[in-house]
N, C-alpha and C. Protein backbone atom coordinates (compact mmCIF):
# COMPACT_ATOMS: atom_id res chain seq x y z
N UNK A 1 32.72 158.78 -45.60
CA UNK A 1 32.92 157.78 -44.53
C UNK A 1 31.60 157.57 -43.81
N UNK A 2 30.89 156.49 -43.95
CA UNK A 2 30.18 156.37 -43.24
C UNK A 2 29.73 156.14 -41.58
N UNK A 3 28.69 157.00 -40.91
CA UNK A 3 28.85 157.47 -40.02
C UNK A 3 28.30 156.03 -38.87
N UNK A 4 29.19 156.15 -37.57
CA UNK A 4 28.60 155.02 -36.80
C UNK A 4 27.44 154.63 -36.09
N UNK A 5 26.89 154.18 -35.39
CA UNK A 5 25.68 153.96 -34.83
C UNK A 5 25.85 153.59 -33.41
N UNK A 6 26.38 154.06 -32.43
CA UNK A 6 25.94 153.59 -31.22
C UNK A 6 25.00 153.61 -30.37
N UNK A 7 24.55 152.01 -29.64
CA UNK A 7 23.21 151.94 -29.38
C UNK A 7 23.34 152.61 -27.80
N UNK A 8 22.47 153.33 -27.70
CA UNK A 8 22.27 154.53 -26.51
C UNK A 8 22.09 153.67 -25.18
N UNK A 9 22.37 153.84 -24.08
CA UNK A 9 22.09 153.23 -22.80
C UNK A 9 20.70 153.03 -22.48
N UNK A 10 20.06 152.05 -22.02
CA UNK A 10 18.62 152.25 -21.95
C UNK A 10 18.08 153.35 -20.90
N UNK A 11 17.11 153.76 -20.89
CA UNK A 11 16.96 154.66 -19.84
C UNK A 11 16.40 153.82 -18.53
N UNK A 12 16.75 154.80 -17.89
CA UNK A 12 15.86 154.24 -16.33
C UNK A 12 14.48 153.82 -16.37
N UNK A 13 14.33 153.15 -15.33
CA UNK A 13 12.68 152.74 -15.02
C UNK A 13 12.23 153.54 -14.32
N UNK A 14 10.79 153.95 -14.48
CA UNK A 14 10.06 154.76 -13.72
C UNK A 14 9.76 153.98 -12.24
N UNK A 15 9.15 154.73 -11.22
CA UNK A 15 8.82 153.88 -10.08
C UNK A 15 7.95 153.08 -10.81
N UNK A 16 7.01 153.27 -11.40
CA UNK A 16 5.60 152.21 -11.51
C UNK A 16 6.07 151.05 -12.57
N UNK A 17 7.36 151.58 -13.43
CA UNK A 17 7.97 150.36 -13.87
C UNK A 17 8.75 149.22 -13.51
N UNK A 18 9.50 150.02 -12.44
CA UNK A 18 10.31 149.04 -11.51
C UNK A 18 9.58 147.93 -10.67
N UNK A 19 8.25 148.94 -10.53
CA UNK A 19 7.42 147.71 -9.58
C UNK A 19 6.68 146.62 -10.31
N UNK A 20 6.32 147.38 -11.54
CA UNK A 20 6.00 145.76 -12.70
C UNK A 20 7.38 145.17 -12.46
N UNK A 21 8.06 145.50 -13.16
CA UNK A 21 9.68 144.40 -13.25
C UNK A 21 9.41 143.70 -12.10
N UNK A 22 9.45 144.25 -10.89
CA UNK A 22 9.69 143.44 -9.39
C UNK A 22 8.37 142.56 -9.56
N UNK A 23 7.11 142.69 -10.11
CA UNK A 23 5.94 141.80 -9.92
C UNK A 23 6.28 140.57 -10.93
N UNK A 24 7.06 140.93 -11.86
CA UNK A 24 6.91 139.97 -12.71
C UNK A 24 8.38 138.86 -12.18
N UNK A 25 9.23 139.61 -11.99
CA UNK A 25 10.20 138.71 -11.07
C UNK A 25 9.64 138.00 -10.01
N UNK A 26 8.94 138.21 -9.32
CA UNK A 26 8.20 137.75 -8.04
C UNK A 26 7.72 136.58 -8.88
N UNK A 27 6.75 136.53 -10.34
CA UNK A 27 5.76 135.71 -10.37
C UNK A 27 6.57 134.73 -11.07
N UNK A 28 7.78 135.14 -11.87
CA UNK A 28 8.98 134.02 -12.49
C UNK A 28 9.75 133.20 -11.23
N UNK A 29 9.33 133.34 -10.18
CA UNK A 29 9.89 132.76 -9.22
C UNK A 29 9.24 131.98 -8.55
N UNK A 30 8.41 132.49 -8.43
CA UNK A 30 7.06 131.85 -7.77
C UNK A 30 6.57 130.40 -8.74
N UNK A 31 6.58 130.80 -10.07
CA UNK A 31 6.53 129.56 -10.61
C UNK A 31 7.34 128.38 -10.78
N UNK A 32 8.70 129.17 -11.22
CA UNK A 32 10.28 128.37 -11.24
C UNK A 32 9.92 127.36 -9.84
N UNK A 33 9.47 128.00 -8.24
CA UNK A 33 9.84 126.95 -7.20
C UNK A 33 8.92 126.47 -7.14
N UNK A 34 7.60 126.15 -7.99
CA UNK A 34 6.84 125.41 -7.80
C UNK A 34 7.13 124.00 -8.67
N UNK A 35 7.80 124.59 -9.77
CA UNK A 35 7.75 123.03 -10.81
C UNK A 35 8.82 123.31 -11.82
N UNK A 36 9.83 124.18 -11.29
CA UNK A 36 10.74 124.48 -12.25
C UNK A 36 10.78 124.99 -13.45
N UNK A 37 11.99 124.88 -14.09
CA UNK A 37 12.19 125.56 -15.38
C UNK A 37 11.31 125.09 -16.40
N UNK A 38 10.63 123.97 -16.44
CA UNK A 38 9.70 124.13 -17.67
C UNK A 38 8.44 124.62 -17.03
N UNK A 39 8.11 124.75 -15.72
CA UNK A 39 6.84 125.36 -15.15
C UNK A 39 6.97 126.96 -15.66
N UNK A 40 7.97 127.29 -15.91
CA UNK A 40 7.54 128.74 -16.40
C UNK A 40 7.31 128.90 -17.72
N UNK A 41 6.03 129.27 -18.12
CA UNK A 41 5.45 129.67 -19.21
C UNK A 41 5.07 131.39 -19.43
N UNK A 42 5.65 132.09 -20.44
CA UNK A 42 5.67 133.39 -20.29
C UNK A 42 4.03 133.84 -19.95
N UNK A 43 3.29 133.17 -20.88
CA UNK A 43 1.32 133.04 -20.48
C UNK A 43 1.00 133.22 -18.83
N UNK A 44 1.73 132.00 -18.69
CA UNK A 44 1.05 131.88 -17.10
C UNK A 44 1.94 133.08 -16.70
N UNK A 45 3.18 133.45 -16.73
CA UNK A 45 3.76 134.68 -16.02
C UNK A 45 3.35 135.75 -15.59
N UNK A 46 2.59 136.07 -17.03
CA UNK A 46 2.35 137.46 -17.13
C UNK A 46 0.64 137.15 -16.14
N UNK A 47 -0.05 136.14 -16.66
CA UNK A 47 -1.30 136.15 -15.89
C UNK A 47 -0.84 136.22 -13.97
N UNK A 48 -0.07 135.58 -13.82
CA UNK A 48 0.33 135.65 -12.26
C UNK A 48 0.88 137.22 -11.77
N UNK A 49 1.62 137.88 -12.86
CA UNK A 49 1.71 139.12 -12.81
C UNK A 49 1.23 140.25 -12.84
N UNK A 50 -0.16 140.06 -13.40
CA UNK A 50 -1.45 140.58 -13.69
C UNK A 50 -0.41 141.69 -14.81
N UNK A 51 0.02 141.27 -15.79
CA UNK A 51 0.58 142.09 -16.67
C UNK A 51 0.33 141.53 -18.25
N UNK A 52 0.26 142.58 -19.22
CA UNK A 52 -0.40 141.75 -20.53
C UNK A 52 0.79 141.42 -21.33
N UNK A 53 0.92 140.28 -21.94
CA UNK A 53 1.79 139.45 -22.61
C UNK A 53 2.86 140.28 -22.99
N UNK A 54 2.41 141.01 -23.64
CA UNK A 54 3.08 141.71 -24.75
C UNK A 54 4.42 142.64 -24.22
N UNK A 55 3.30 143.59 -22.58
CA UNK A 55 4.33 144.12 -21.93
C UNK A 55 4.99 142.92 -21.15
N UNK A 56 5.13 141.94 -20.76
CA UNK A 56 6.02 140.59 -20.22
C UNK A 56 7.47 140.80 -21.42
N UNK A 57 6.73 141.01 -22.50
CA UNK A 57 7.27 140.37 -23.68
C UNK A 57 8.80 141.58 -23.75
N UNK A 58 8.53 142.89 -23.08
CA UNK A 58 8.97 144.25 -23.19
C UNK A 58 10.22 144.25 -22.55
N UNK A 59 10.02 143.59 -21.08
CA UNK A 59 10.94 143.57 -20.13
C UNK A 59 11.88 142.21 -19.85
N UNK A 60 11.26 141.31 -21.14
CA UNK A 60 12.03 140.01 -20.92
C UNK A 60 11.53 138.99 -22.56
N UNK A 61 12.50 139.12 -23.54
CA UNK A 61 12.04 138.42 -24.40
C UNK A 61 12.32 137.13 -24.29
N UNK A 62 12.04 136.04 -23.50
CA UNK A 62 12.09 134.99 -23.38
C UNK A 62 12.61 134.56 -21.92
N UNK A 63 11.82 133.17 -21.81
CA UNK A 63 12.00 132.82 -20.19
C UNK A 63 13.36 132.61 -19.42
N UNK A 64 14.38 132.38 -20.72
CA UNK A 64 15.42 132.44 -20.12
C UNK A 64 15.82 134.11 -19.32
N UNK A 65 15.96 134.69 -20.26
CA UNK A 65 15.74 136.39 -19.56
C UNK A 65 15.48 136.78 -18.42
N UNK A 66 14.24 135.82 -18.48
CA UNK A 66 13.39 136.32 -17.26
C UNK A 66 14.30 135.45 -15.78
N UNK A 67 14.37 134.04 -16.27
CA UNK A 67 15.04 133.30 -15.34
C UNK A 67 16.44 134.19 -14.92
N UNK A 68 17.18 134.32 -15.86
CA UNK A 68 18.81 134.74 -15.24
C UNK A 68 18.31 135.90 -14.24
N UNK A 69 17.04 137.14 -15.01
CA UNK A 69 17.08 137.99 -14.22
C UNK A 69 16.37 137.52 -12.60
N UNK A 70 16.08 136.86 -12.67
CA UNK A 70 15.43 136.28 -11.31
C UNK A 70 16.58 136.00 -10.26
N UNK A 71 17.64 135.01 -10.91
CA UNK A 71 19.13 134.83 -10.65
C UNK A 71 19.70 136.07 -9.34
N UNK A 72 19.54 136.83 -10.71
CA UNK A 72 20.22 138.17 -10.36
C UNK A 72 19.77 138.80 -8.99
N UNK A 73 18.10 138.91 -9.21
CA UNK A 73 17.61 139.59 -8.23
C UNK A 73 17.60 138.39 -6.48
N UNK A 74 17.99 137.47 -7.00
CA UNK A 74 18.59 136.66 -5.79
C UNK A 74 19.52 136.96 -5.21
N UNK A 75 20.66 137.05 -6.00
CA UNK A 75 21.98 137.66 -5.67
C UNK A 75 22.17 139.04 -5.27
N UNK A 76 21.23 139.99 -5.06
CA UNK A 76 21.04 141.45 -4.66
C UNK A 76 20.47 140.92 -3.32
N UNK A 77 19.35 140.01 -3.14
CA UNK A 77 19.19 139.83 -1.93
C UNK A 77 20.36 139.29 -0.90
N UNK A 78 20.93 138.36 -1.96
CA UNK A 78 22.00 137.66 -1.09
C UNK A 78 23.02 139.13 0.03
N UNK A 79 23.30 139.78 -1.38
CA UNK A 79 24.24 140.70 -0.98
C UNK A 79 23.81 141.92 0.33
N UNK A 80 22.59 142.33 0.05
CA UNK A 80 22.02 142.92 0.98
C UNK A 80 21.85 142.31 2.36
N UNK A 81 22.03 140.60 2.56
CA UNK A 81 21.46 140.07 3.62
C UNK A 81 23.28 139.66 4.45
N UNK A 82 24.58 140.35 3.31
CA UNK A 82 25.73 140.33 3.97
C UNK A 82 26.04 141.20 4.88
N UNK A 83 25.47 142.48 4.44
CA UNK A 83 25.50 143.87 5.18
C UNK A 83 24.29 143.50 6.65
N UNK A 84 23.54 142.87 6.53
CA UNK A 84 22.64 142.66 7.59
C UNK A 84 23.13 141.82 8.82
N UNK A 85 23.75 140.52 8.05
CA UNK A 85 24.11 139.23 9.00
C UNK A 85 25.85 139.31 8.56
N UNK A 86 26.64 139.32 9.14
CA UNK A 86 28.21 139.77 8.40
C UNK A 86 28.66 138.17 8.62
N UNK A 87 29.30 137.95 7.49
CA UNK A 87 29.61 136.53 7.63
C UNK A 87 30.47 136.34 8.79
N UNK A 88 31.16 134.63 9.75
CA UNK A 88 31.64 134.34 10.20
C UNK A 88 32.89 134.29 9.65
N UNK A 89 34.06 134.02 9.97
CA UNK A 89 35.33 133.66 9.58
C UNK A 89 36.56 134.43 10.42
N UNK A 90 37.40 133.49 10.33
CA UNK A 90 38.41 134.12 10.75
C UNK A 90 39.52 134.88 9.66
N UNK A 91 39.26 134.31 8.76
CA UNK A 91 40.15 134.87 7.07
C UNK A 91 38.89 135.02 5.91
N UNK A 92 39.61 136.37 5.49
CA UNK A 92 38.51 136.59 4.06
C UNK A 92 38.07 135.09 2.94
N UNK A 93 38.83 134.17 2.69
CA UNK A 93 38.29 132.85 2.08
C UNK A 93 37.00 132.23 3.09
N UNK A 94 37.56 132.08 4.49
CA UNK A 94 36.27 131.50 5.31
C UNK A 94 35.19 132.71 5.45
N UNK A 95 35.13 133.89 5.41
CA UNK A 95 33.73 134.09 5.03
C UNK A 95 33.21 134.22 4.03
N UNK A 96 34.07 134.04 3.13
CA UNK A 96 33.56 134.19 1.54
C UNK A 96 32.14 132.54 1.34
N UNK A 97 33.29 131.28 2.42
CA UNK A 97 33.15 130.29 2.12
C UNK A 97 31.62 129.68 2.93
N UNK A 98 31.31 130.80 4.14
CA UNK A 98 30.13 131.38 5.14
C UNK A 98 29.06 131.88 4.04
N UNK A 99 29.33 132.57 3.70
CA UNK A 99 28.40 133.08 2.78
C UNK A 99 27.44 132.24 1.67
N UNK A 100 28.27 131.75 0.88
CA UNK A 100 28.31 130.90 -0.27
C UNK A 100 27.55 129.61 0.24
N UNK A 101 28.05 129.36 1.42
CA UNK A 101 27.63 128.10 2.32
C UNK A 101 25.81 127.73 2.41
N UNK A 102 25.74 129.43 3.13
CA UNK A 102 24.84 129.96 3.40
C UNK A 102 23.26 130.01 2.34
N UNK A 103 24.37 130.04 1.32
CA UNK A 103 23.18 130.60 0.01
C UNK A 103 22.92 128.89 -0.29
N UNK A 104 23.67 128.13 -0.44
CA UNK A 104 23.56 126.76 -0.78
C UNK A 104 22.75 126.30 -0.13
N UNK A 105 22.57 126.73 1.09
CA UNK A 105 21.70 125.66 1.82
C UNK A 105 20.22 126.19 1.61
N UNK A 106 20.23 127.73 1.49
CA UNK A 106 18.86 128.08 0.89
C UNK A 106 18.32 127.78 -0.60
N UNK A 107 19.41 127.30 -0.97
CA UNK A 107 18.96 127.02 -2.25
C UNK A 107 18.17 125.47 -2.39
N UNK A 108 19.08 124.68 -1.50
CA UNK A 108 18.57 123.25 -1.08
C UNK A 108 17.10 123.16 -0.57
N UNK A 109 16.97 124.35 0.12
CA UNK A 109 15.31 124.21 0.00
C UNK A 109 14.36 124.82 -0.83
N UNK A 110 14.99 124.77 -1.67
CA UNK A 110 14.00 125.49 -3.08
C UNK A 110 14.55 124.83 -3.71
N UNK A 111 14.83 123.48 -4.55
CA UNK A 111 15.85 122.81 -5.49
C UNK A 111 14.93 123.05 -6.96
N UNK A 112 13.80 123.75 -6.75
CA UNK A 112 12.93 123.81 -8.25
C UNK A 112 13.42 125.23 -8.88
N UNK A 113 13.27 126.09 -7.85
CA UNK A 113 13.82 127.38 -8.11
C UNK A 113 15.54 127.07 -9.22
N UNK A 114 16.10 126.29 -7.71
CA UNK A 114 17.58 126.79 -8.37
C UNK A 114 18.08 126.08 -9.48
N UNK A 115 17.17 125.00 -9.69
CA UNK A 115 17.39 124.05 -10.90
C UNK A 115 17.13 124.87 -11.98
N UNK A 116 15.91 125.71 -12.56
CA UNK A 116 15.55 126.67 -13.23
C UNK A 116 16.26 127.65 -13.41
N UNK A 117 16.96 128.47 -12.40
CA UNK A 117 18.19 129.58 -12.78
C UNK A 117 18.78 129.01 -13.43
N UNK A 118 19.76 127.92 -13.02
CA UNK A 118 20.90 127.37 -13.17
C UNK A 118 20.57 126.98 -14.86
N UNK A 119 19.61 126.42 -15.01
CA UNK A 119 19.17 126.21 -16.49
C UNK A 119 19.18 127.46 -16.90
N UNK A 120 18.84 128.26 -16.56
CA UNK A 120 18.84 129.45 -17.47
C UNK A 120 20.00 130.02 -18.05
N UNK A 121 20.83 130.46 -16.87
CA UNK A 121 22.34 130.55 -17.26
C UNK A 121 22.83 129.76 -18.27
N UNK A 122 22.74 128.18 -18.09
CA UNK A 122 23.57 127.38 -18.93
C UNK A 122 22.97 127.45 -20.49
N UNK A 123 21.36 127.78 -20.30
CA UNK A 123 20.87 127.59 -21.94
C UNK A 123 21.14 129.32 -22.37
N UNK A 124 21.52 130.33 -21.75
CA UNK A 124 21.49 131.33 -22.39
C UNK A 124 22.34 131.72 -23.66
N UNK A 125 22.07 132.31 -24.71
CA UNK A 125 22.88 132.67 -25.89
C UNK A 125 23.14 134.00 -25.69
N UNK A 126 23.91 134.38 -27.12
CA UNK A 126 24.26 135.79 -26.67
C UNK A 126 23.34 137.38 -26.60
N UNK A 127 21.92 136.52 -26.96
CA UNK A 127 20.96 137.69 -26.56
C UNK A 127 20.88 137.70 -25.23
N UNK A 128 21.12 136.94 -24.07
CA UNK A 128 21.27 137.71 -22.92
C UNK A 128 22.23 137.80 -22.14
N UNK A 129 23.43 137.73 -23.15
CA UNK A 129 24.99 138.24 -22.70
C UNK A 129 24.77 139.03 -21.53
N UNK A 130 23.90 140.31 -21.81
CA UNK A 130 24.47 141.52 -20.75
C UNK A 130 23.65 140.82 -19.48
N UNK A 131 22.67 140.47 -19.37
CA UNK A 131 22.29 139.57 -18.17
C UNK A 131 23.29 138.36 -17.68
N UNK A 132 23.82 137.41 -18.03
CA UNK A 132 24.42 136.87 -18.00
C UNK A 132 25.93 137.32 -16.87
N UNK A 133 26.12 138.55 -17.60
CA UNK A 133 27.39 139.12 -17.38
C UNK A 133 27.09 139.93 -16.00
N UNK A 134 25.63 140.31 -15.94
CA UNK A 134 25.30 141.01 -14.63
C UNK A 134 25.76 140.41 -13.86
N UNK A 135 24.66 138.80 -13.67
CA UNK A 135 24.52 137.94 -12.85
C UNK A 135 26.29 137.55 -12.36
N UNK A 136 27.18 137.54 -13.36
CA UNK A 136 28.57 137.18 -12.75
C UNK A 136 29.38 138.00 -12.23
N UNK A 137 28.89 139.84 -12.54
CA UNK A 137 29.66 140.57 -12.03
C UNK A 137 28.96 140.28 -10.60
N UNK A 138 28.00 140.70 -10.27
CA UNK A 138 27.06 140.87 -8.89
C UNK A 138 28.10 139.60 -8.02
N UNK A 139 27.69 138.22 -8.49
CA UNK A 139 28.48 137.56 -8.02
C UNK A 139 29.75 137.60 -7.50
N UNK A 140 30.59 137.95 -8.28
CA UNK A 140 31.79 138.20 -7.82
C UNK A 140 32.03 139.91 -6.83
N UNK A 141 31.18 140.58 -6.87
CA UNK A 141 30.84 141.61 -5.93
C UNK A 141 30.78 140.78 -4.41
N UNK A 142 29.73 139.91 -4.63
CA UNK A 142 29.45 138.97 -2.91
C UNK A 142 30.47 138.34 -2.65
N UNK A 143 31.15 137.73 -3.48
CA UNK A 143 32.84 137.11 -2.97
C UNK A 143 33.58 138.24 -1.96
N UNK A 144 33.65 139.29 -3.22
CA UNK A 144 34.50 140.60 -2.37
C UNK A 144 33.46 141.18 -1.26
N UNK A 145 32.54 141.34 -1.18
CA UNK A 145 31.62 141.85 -0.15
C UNK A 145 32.16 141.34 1.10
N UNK A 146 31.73 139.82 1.01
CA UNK A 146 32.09 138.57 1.66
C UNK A 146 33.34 139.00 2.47
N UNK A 147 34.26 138.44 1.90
CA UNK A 147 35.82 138.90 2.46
C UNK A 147 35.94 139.97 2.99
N UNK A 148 35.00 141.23 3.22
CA UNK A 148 35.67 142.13 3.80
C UNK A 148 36.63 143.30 3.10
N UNK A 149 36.39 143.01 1.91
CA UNK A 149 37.84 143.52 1.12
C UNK A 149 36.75 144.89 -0.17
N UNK A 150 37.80 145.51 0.27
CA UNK A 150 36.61 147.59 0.00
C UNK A 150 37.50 147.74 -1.49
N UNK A 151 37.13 148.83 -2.18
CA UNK A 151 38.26 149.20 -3.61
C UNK A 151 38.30 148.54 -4.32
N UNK A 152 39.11 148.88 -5.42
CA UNK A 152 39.39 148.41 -6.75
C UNK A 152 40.05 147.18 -6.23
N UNK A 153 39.88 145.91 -6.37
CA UNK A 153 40.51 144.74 -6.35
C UNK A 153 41.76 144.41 -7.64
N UNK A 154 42.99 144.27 -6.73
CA UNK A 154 44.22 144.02 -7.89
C UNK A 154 43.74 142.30 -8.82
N UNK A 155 44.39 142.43 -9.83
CA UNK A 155 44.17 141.25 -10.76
C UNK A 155 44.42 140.26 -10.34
N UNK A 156 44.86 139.60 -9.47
CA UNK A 156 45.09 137.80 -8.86
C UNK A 156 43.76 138.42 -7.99
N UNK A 157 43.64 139.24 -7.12
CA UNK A 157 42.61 139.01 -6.20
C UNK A 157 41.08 139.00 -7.37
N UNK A 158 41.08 139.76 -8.17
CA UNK A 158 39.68 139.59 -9.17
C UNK A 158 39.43 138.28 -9.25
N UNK A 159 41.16 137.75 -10.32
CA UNK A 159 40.78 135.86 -10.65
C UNK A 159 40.03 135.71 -9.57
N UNK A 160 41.03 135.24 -8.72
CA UNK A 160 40.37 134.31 -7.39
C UNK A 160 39.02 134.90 -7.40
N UNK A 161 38.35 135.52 -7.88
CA UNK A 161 36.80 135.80 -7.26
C UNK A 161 36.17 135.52 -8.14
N UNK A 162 36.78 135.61 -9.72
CA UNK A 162 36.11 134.67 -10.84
C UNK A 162 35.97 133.35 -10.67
N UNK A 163 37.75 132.83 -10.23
CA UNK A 163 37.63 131.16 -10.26
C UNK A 163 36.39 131.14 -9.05
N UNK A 164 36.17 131.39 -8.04
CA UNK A 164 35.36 131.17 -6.88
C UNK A 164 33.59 131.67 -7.40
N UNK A 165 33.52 132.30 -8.40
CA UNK A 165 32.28 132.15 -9.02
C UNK A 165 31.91 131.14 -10.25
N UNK A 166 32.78 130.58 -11.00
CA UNK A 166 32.82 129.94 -12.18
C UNK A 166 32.49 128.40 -11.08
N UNK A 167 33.41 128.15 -9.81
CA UNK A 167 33.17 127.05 -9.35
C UNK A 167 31.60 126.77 -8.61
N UNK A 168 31.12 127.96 -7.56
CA UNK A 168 29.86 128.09 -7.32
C UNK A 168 29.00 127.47 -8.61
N UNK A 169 28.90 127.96 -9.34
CA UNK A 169 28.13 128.11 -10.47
C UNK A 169 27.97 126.00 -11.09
N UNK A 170 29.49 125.93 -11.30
CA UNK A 170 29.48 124.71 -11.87
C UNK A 170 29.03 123.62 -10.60
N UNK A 171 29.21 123.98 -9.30
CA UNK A 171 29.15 122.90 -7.92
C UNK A 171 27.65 122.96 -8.14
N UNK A 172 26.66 124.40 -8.20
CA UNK A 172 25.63 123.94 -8.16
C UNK A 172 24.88 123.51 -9.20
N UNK A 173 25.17 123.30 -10.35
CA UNK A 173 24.83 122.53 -11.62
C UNK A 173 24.86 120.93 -11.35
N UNK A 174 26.74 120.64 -10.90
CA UNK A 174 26.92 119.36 -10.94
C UNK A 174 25.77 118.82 -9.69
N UNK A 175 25.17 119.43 -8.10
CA UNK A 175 24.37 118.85 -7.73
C UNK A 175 23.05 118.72 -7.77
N UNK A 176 22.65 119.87 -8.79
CA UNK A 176 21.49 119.45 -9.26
C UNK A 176 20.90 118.64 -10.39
N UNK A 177 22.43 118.37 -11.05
CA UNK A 177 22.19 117.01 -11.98
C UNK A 177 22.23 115.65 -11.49
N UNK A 178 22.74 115.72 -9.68
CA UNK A 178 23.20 114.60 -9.49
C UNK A 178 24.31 114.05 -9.58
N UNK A 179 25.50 114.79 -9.84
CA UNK A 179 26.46 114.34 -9.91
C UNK A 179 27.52 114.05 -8.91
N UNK A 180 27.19 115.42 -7.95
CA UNK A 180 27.55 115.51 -6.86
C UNK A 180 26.78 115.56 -5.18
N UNK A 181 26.91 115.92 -4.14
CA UNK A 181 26.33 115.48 -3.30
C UNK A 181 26.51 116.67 -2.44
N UNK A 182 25.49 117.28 -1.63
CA UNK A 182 25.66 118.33 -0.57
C UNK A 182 26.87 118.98 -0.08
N UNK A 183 27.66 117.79 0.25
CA UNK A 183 28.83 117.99 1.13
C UNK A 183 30.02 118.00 0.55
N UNK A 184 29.92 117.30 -1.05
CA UNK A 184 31.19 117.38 -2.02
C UNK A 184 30.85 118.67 -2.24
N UNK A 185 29.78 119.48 -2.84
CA UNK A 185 29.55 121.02 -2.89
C UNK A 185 30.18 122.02 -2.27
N UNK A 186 29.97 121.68 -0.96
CA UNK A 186 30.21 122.69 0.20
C UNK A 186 31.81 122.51 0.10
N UNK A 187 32.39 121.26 0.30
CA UNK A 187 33.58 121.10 0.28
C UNK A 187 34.67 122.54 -0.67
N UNK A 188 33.94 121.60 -2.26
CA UNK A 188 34.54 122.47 -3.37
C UNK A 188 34.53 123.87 -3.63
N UNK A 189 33.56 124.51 -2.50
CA UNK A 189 33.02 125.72 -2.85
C UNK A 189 34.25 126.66 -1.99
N UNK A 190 34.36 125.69 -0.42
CA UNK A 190 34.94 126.22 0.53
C UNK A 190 36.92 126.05 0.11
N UNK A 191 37.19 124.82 -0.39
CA UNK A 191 38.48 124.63 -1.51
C UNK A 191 38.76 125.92 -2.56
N UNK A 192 38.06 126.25 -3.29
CA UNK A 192 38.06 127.52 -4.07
C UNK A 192 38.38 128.69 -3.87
N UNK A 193 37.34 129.65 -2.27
CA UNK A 193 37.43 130.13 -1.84
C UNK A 193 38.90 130.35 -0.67
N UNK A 194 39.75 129.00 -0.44
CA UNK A 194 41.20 129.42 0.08
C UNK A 194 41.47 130.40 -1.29
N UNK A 195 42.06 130.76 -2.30
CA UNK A 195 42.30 131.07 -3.40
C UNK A 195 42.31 132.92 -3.04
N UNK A 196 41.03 132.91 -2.61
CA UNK A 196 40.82 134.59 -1.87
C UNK A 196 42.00 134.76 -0.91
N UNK A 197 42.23 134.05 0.22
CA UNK A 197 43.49 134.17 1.09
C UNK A 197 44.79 133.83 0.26
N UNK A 198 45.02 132.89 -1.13
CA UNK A 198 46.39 133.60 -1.77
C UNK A 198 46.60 134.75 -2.28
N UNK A 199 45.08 135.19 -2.79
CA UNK A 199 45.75 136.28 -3.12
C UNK A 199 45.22 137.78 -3.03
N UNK A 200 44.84 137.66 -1.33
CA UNK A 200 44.65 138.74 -0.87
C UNK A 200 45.97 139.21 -0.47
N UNK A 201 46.40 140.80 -0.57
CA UNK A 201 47.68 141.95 -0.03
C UNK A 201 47.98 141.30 1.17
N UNK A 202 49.14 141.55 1.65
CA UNK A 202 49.44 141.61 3.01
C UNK A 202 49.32 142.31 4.17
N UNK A 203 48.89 142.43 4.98
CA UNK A 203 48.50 143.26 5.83
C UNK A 203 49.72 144.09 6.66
């Protein structure tokens, strides 16, 4: 019987690796909000990173990679800046819908940046599934962050924090294609987010 192969967990980053990763995220960002998703060129990356191609090449095989992980490391800030500033609301949907609000409008002033994530996500294949999948768990972490709501989340309350990330996701696509408009955004985002108050427990 032939024997199986499972691929081992990667190991941790050293400090001096984590802080390349963080330089080179810094410089995928830095470019993304200057001229967007085709402004990032892995060349210019790594030169803005003062890092050599090859290691660029180590921690991110392609710009999409690099983009989602940029995503990501947005959404860690986001989350960290819930614990700092605690959303408004009177019900877990309205601060979910505070939050979310919140990030939109920072995103509105970077529209090069978020045009570039958002591309990234949508062009990714399944080589960066597990990024991909980060970026939506994290997400749906800030929903529940958001709300107030601690523990294992029961299965209607998860949905609702999927549907309320799947819609984020698509609201800010549809307005950076133009399809939609600031305030239809905010609307749909804050529509979604009731969904958290069906099916949060009863108190």
């Amino acid at each position: 019987m032939p024997t199986q192969h499972t691929k081992a967990p990667p190991s941790p980053l050293t400090e001096r690796q984590e802080a390349r990763r963080a330089g080179i995220l810094s410089a995928g960002a830095l470019l993304a909000g200057r001229g967007g998703f085709d402004a990032v060129q892995m060349r210019e990356v790594a030169g803005a990173a003062e890092v050599a191609l090859g290691t660029l090449y180590r921690y991110f095989p392609s710009k999409v990679h690099l983009l989602v992980a940029v995503m990501e490391d947005q959404l860690h800030r986001l989350r960290a800046q819930i614990r700092s500033r605690p959303p408004a609301g009177a019900t877990p949907g309205e601060r979910v819908a505070d939050v979310l609000g919140r990030a939109f409008r920072a995103l509105r002033r970077e529209p090069q940046l978020a045009d570039a994530m958002v591309r990234a996500l949508t062009f990714a294949d399944r080589s960066a599934c597990a990024q991909v999948e980060a970026v939506e768990r994290l997400t749906v972490a800030i929903v529940l962050d958001a709300a107030g709501l601690h523990g294992e989340p029961g299965g209607e309350l998860l949905s609702a924090a999927r549907v309320v990330e799947h819609t984020w996701v698509l609201s800010l696509a549809a307005w950076l294609a133009g399809r939609a408009d600031a305030d239809q955004v905010e609307t749909d985002i804050a529509t979604a987010c009731r969904l958290v108050d069906a099916a949060c427990p009863p108190h």
